[in-house]
Protein backbone atom coordinates (compact mmCIF):
# COMPACT_ATOMS: atom_id res chain seq x y z
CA UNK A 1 50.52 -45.35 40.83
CA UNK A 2 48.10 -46.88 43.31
CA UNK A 3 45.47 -47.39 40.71
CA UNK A 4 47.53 -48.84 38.75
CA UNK A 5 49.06 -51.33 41.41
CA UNK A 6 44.92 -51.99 42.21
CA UNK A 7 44.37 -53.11 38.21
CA UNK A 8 47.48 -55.13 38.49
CA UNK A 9 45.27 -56.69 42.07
CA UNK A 10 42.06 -57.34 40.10
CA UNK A 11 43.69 -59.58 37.34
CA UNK A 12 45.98 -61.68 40.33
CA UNK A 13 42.78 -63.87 41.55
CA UNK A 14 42.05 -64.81 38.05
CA UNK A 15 42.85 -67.98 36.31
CA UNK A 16 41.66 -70.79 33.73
CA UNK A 17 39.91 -73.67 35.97
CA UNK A 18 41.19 -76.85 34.17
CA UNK A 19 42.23 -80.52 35.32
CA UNK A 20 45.95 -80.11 36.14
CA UNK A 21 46.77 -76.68 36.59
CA UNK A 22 48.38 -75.01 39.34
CA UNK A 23 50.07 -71.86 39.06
CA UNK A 24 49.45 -68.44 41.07
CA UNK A 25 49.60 -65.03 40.00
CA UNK A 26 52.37 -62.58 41.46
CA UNK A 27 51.72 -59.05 41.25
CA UNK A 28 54.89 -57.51 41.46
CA UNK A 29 55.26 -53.80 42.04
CA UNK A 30 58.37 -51.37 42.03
CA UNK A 31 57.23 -48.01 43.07
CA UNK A 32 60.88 -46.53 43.18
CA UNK A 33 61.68 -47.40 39.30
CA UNK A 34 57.74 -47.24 37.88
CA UNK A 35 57.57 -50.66 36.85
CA UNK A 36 54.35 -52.89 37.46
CA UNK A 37 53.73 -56.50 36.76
CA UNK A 38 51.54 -59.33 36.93
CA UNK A 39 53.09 -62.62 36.39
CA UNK A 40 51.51 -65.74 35.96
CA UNK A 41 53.81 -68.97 37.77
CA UNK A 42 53.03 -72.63 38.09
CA UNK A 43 52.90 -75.45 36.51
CA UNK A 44 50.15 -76.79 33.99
CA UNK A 45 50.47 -80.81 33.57
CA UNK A 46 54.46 -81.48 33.12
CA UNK A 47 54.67 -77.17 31.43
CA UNK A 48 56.63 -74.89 33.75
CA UNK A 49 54.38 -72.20 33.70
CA UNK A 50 56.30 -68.53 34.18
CA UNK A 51 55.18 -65.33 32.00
CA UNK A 52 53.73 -61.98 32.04
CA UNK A 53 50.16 -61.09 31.93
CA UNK A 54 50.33 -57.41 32.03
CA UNK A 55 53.44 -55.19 32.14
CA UNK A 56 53.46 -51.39 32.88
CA UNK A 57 55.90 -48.87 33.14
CA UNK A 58 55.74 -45.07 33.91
CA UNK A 59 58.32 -43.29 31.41
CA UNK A 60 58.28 -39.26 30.33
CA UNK A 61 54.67 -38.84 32.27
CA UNK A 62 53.09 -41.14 30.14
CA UNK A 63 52.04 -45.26 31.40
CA UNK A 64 53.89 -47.61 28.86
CA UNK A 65 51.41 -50.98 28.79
CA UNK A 66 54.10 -53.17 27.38
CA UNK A 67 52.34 -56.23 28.02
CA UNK A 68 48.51 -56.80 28.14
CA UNK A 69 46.70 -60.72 27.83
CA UNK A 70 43.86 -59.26 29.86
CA UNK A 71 40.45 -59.68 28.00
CA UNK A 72 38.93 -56.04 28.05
CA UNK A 73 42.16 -54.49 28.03
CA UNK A 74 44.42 -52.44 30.42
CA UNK A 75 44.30 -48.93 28.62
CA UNK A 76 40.76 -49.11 29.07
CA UNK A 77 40.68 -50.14 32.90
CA UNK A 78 42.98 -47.31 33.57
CA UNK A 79 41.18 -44.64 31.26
CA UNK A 80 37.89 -45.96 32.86
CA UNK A 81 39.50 -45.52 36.34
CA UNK A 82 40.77 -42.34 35.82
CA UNK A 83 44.17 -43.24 35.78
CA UNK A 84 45.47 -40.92 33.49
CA UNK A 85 43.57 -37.62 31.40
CA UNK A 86 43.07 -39.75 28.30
CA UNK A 87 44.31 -41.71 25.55
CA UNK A 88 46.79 -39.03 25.27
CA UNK A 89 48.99 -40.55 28.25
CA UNK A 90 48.50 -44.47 27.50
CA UNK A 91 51.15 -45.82 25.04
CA UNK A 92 50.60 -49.12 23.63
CA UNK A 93 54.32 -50.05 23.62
CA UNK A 94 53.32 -53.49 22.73
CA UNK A 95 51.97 -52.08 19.55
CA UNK A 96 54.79 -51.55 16.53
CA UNK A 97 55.22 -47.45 16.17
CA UNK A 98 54.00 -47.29 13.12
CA UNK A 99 50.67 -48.65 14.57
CA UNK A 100 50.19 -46.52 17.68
CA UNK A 101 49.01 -43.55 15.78
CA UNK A 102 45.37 -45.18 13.95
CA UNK A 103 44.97 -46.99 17.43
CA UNK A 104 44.02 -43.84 19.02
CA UNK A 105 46.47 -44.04 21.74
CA UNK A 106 49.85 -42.25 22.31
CA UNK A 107 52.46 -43.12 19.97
CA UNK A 108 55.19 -42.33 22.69
């Protein structure tokens, strides 16, 4: 769980440099229920700016990525971090279920 809360850290300083933006990102962690977050809030020009970046969950043993607009990916981070034992425990929930099985990933 702490590696994963430390991904979720990496992506928080990150954000598009542009004229007119302002928004911060809120890494939101519940330990007791196994859900992790990184939301993105602010404004951009007159835009209310409020919406996930990445979105985890720990469900049956296995981390549930139900949300991922990272660039390299969060499956890989974790697997690279040694998060979990493989591809094996990594769903892609944001993948359909039909999907999750040629990704190489867990399909559940």
């Amino acid at each position: 769980m702490d590696k994963i809360a430390q991904v979720l850290h990496w992506h928080a300083p990150f954000h598009p440099i542009g004229k007119w933006v302002e928004y911060e990102n809120q890494a939101v962690i519940d330990k007791s229920n196994l859900h992790f977050r990184l939301l993105r809030v602010g404004w951009k020009n007159i835009e209310h700016i409020y919406h996930g970046v990445i979105h985890i969950d720990i469900k049956n043993d296995k981390i549930w990525i139900q949300e991922d607009y990272t660039k390299k990916g969060v499956a890989n981070e974790l697997t690279h971090e040694g998060v979990s034992k493989g591809k094996q425990d990594i769903v892609l929930a944001f993948q359909a279920p039909y999907r999750r099985a040629d990704i190489g990933f867990a399909t559940a």
